[in-house]
PDB file of N, CA and C in Angstrom:
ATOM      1  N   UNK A   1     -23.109 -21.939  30.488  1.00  0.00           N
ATOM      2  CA  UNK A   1     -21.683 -21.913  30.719  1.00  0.00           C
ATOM      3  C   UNK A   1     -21.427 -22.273  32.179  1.00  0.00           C
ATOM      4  N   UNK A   2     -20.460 -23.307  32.511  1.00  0.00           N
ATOM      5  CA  UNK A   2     -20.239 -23.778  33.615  1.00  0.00           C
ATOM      6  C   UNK A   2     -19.101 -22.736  34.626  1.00  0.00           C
ATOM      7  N   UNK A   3     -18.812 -22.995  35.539  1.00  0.00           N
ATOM      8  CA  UNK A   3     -17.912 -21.791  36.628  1.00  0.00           C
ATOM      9  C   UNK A   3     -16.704 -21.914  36.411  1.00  0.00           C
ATOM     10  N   UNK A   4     -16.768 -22.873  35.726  1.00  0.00           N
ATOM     11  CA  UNK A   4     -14.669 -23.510  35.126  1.00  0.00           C
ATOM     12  C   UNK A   4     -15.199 -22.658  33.841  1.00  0.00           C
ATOM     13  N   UNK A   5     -15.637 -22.974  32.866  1.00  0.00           N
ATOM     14  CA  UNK A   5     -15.529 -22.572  31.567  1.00  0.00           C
ATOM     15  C   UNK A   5     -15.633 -20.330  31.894  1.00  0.00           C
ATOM     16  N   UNK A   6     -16.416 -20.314  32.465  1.00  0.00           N
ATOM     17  CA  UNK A   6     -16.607 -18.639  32.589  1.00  0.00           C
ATOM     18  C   UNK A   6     -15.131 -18.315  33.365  1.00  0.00           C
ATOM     19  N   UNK A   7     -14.802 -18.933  34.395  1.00  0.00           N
ATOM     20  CA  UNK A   7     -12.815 -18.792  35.279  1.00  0.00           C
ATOM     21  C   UNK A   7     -11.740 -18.766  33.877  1.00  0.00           C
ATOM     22  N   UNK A   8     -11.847 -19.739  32.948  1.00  0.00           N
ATOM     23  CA  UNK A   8     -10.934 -20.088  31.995  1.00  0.00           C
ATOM     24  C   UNK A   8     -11.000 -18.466  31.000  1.00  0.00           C
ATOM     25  N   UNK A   9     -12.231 -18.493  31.010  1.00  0.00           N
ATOM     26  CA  UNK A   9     -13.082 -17.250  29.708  1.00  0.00           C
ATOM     27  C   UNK A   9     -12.037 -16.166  30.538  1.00  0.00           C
ATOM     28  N   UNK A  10     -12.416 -15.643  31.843  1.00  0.00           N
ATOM     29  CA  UNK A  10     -12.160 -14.677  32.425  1.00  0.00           C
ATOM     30  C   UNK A  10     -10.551 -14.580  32.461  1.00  0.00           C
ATOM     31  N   UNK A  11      -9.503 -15.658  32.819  1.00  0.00           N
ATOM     32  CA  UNK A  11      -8.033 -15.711  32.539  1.00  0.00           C
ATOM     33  C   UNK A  11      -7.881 -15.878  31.479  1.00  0.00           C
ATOM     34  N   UNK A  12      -8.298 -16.397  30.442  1.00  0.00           N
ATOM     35  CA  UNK A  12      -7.827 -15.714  29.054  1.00  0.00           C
ATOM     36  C   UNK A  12      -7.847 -14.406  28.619  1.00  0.00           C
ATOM     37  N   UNK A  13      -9.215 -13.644  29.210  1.00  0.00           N
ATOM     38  CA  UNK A  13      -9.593 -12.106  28.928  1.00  0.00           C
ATOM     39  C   UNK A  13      -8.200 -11.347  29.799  1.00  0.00           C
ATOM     40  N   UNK A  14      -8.307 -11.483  30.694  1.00  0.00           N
ATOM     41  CA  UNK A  14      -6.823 -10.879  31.420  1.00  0.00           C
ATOM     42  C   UNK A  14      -5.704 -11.148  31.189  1.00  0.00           C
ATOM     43  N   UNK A  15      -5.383 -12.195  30.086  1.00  0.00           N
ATOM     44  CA  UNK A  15      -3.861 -12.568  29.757  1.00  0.00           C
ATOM     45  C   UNK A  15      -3.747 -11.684  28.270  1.00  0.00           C
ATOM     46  N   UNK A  16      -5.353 -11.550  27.331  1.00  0.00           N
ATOM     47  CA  UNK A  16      -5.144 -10.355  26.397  1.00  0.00           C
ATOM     48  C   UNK A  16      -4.837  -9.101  26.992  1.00  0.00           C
ATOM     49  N   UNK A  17      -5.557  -8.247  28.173  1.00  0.00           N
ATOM     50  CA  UNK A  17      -5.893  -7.376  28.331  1.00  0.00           C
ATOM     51  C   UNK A  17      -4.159  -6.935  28.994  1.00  0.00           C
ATOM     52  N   UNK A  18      -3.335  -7.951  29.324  1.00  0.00           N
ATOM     53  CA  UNK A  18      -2.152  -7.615  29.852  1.00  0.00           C
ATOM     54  C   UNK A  18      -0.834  -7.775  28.645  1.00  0.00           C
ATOM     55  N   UNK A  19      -1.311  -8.407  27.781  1.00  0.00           N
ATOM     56  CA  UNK A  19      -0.539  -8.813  26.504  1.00  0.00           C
ATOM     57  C   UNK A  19      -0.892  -6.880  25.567  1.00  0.00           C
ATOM     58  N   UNK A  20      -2.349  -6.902  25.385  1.00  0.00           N
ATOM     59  CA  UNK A  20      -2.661  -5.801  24.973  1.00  0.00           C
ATOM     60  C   UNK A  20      -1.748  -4.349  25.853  1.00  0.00           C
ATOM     61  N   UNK A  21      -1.797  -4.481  26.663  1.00  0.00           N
ATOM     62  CA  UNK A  21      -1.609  -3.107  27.391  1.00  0.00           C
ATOM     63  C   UNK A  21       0.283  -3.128  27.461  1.00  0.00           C
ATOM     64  N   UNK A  22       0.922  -4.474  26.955  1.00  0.00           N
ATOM     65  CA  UNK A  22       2.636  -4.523  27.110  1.00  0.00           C
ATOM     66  C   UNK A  22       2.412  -3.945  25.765  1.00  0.00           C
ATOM     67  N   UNK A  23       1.819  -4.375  24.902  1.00  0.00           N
ATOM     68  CA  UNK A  23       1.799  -4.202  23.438  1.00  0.00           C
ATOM     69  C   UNK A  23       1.659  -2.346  22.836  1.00  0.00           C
ATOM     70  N   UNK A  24       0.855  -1.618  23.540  1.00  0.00           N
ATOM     71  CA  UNK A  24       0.490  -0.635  23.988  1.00  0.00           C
ATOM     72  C   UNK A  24       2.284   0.368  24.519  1.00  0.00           C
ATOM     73  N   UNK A  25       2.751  -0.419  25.447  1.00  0.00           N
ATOM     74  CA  UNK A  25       3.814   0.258  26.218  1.00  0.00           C
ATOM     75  C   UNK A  25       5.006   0.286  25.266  1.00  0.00           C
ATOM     76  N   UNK A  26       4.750  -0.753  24.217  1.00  0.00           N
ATOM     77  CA  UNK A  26       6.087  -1.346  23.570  1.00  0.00           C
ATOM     78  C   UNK A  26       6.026  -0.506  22.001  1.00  0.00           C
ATOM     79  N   UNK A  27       4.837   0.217  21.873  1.00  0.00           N
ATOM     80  CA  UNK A  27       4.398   1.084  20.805  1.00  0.00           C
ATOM     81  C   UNK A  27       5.000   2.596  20.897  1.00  0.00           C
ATOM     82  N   UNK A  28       4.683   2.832  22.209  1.00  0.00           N
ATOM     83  CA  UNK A  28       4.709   3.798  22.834  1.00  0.00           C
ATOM     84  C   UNK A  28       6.002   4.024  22.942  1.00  0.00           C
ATOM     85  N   UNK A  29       7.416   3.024  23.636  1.00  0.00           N
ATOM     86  CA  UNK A  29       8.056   3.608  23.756  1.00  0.00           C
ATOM     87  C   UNK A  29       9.572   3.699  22.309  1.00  0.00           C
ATOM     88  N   UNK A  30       9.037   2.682  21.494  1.00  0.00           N
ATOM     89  CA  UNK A  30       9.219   2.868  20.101  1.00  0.00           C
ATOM     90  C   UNK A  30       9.237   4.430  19.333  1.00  0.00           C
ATOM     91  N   UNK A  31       7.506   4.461  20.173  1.00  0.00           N
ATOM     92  CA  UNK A  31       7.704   5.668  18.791  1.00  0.00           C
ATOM     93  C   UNK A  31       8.394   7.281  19.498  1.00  0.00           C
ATOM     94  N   UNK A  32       8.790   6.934  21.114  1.00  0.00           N
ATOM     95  CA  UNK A  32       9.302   8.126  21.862  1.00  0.00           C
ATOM     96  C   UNK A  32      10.679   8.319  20.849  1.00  0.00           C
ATOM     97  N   UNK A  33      11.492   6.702  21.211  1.00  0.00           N
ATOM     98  CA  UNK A  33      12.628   6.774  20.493  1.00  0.00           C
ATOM     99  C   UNK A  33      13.110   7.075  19.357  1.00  0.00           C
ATOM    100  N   UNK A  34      11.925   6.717  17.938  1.00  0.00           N
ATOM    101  CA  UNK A  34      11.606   7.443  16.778  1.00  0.00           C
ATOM    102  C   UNK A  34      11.566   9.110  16.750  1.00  0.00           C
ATOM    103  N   UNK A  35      10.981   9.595  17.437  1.00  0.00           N
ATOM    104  CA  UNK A  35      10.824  10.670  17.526  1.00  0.00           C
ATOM    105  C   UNK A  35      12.259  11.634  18.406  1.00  0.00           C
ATOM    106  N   UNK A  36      13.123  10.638  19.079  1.00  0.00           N
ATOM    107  CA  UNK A  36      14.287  11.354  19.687  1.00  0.00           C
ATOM    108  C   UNK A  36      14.821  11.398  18.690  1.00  0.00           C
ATOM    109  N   UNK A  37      15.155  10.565  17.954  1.00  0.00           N
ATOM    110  CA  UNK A  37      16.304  10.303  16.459  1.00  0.00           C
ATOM    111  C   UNK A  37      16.127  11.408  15.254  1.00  0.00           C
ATOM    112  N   UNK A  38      14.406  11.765  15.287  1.00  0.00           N
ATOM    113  CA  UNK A  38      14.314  12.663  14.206  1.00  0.00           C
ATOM    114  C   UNK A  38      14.571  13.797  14.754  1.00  0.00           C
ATOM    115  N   UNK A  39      14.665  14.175  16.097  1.00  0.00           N
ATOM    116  CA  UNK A  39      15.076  15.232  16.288  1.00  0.00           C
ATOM    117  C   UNK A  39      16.217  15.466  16.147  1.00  0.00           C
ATOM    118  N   UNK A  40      17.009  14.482  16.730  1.00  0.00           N
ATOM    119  CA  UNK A  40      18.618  14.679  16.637  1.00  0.00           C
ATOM    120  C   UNK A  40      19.116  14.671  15.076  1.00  0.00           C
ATOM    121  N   UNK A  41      18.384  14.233  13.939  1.00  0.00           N
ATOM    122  CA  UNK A  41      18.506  14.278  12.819  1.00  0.00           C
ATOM    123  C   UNK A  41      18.314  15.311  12.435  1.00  0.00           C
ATOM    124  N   UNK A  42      17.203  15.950  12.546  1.00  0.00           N
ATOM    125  CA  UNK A  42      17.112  17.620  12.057  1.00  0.00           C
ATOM    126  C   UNK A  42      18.236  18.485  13.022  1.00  0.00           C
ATOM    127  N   UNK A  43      18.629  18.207  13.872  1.00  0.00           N
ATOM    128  CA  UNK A  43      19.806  19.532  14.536  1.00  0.00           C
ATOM    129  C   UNK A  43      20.822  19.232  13.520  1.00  0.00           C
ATOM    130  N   UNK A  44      20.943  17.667  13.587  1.00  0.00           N
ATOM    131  CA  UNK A  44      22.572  17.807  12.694  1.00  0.00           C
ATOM    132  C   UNK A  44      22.589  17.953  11.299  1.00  0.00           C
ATOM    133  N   UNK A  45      20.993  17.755  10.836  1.00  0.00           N
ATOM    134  CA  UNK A  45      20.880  18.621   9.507  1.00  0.00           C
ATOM    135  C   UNK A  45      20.902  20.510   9.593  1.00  0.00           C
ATOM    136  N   UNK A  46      20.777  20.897  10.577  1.00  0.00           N
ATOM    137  CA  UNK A  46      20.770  22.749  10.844  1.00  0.00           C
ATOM    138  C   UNK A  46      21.674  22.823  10.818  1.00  0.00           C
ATOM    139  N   UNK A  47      22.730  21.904  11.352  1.00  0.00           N
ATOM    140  CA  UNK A  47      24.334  22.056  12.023  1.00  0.00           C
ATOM    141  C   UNK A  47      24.986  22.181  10.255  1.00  0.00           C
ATOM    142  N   UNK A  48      24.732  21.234   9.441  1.00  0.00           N
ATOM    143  CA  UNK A  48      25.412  21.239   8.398  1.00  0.00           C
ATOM    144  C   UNK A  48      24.724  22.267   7.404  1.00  0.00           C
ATOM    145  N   UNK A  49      23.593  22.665   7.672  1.00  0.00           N
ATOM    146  CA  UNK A  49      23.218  23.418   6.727  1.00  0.00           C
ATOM    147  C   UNK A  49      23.712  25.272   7.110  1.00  0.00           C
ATOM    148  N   UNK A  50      24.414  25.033   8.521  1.00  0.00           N
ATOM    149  CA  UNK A  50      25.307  26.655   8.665  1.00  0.00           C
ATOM    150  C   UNK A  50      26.541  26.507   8.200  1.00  0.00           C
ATOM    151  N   UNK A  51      26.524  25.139   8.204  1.00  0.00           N
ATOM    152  CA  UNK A  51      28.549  25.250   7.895  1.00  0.00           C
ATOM    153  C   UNK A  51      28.488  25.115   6.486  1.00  0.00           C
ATOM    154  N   UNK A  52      26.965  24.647   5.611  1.00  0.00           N
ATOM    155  CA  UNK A  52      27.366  24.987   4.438  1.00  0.00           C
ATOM    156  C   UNK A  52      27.258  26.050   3.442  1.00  0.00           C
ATOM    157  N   UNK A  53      26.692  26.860   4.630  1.00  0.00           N
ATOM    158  CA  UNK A  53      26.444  28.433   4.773  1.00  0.00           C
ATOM    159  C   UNK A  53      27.921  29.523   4.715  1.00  0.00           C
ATOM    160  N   UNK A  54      28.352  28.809   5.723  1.00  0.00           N
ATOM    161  CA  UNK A  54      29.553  29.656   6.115  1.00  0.00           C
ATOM    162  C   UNK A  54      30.843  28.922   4.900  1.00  0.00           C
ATOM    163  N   UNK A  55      30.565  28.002   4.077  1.00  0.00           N
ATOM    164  CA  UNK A  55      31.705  27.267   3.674  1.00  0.00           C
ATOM    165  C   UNK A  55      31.289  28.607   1.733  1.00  0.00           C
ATOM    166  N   UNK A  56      30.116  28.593   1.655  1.00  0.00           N
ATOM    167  CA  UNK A  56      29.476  29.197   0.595  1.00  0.00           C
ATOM    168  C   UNK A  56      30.144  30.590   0.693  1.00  0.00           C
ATOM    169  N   UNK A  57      29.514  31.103   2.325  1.00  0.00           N
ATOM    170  CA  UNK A  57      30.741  32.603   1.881  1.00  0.00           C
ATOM    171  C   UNK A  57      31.795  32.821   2.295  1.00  0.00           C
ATOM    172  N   UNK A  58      33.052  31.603   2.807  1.00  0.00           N
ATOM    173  CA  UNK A  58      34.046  31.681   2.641  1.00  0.00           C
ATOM    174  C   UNK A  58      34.517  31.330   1.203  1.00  0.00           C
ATOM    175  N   UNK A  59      34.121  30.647   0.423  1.00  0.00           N
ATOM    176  CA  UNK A  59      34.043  30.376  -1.325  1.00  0.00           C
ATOM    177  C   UNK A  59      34.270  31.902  -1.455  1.00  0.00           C
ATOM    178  N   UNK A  60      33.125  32.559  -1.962  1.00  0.00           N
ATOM    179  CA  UNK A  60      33.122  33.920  -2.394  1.00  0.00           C
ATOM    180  C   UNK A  60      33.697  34.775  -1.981  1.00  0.00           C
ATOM    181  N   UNK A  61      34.375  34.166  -0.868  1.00  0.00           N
ATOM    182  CA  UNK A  61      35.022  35.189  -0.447  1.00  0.00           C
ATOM    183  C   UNK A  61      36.609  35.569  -1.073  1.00  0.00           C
ATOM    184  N   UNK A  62      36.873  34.108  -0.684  1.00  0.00           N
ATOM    185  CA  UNK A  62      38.508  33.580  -1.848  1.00  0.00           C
ATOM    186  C   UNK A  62      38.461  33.861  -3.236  1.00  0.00           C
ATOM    187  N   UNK A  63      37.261  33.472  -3.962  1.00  0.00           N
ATOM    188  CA  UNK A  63      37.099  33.489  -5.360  1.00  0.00           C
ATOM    189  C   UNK A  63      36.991  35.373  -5.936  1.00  0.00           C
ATOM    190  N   UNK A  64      36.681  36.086  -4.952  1.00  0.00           N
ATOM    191  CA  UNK A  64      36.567  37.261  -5.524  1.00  0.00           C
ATOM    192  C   UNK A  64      37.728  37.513  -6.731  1.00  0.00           C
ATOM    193  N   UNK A  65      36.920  38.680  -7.372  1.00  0.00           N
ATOM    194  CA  UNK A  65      38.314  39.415  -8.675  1.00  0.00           C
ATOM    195  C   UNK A  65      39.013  39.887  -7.682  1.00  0.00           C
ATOM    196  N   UNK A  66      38.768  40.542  -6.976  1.00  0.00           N
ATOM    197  CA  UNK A  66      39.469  41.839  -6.307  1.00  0.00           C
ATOM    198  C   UNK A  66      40.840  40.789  -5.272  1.00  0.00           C
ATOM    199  N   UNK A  67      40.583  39.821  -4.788  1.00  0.00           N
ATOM    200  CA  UNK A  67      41.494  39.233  -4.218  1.00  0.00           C
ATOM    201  C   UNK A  67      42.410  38.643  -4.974  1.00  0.00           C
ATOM    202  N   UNK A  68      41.907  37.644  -5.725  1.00  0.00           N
ATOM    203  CA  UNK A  68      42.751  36.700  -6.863  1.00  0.00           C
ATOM    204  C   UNK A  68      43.848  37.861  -7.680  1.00  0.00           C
ATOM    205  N   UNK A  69      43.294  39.186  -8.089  1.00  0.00           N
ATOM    206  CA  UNK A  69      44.379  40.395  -8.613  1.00  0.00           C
ATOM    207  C   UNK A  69      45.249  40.577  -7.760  1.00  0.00           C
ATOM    208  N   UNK A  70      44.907  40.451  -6.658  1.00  0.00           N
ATOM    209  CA  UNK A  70      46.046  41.008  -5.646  1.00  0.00           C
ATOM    210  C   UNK A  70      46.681  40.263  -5.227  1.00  0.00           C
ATOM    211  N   UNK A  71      46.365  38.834  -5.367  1.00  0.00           N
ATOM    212  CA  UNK A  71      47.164  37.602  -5.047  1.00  0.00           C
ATOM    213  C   UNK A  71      47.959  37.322  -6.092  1.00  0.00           C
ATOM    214  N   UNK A  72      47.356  37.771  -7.623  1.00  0.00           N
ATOM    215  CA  UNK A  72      48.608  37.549  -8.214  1.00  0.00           C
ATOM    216  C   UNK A  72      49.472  38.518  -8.680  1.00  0.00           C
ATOM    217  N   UNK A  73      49.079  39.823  -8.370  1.00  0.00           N
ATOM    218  CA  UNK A  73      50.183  40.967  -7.730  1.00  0.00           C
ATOM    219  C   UNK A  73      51.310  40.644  -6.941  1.00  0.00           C
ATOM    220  N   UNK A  74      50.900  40.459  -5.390  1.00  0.00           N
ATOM    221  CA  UNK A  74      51.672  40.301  -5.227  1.00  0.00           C
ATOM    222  C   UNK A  74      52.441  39.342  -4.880  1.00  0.00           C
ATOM    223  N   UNK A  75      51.950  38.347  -4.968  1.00  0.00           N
ATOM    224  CA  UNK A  75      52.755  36.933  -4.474  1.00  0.00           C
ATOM    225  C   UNK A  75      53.335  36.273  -5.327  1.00  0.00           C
ATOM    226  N   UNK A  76      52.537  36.677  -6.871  1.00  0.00           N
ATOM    227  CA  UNK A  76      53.326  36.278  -8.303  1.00  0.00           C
ATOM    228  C   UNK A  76      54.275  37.346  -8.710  1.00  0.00           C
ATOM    229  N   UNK A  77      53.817  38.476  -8.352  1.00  0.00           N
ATOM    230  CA  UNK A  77      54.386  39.580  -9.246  1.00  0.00           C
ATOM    231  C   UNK A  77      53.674  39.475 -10.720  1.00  0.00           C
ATOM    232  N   UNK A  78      52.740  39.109 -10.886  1.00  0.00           N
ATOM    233  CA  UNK A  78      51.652  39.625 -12.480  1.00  0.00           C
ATOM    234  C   UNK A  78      51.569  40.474 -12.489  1.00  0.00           C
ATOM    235  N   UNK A  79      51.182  41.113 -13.323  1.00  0.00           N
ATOM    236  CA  UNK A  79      50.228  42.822 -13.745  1.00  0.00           C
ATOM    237  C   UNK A  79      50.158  42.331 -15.150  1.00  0.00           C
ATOM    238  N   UNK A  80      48.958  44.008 -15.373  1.00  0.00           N
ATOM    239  CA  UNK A  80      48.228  43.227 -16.283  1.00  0.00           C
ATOM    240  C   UNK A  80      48.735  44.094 -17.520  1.00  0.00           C
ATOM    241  N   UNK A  81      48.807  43.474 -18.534  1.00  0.00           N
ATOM    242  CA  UNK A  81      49.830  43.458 -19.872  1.00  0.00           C
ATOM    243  C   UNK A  81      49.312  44.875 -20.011  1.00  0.00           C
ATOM    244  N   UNK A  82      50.569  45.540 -20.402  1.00  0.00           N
ATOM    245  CA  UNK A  82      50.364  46.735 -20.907  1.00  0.00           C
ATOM    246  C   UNK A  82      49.493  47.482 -22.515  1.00  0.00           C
ATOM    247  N   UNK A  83      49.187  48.274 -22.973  1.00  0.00           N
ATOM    248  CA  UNK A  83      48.610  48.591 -24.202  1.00  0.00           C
ATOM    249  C   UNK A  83      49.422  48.072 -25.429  1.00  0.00           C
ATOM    250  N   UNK A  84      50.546  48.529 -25.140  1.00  0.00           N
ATOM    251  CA  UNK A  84      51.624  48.512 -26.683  1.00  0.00           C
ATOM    252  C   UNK A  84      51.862  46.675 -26.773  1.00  0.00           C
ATOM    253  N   UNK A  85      51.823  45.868 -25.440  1.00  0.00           N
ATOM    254  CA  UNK A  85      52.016  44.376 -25.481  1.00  0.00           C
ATOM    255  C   UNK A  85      50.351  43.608 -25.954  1.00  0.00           C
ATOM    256  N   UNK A  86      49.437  44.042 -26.034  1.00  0.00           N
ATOM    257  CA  UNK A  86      48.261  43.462 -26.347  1.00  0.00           C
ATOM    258  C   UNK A  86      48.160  43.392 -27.839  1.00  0.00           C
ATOM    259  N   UNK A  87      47.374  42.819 -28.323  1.00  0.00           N
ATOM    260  CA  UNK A  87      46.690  42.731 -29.806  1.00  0.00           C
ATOM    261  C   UNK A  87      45.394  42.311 -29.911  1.00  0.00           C
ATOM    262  N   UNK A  88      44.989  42.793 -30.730  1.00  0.00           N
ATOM    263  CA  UNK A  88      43.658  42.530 -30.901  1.00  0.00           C
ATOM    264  C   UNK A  88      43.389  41.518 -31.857  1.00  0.00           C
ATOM    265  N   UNK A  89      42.541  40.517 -31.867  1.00  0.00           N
ATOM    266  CA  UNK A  89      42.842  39.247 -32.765  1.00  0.00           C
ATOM    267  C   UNK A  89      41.434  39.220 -33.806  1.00  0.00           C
ATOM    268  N   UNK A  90      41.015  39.184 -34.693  1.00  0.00           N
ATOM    269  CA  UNK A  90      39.957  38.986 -35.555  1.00  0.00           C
ATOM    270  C   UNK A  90      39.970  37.720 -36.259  1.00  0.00           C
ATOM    271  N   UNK A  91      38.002  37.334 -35.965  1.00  0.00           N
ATOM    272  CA  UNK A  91      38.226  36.413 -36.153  1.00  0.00           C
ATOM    273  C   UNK A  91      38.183  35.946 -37.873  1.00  0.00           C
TER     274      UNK A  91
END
């Protein structure tokens, strides 16, 4: 091997070894950014999984018997049918 051909050998080896090592940086800062996103993805999955927490026992909370009677007590004025107004139906 002549002193040109081993110079040429040697600047090709350093144009991988600098191609390699951008290639390296460009992996790297890919997968930082991957990894910011899944984080911020799981908070705003926690975030929705309290509010669908808190949305669950505000539900139960409205839906109760004990409220819905008293809501239609008193805001309808219902009550609940007396003995002598009921019947019993067979089938």
């Amino acid at each position: 091997m002549s002193s040109s051909q081993q110079l040429v050998m040697a600047a090709a080896l350093v144009l991988l070894l600098l191609v390699s090592a951008l290639a390296v940086i460009a992996s790297t800062h890919a997968s930082r950014a991957l990894y910011t996103q899944l984080q911020e993805r799981e908070a705003a999955r926690w975030h929705l999984e309290e509010e669908y927490s808190r949305l669950l026992l505000e539900q139960s909370t409205l839906a109760s018997h004990h409220r819905i009677e008293h809501q239609a007590q008193g805001l309808l004025g219902l009550s609940p049918p007396s003995h002598d107004r009921t019947r019993l139906v067979s089938p």
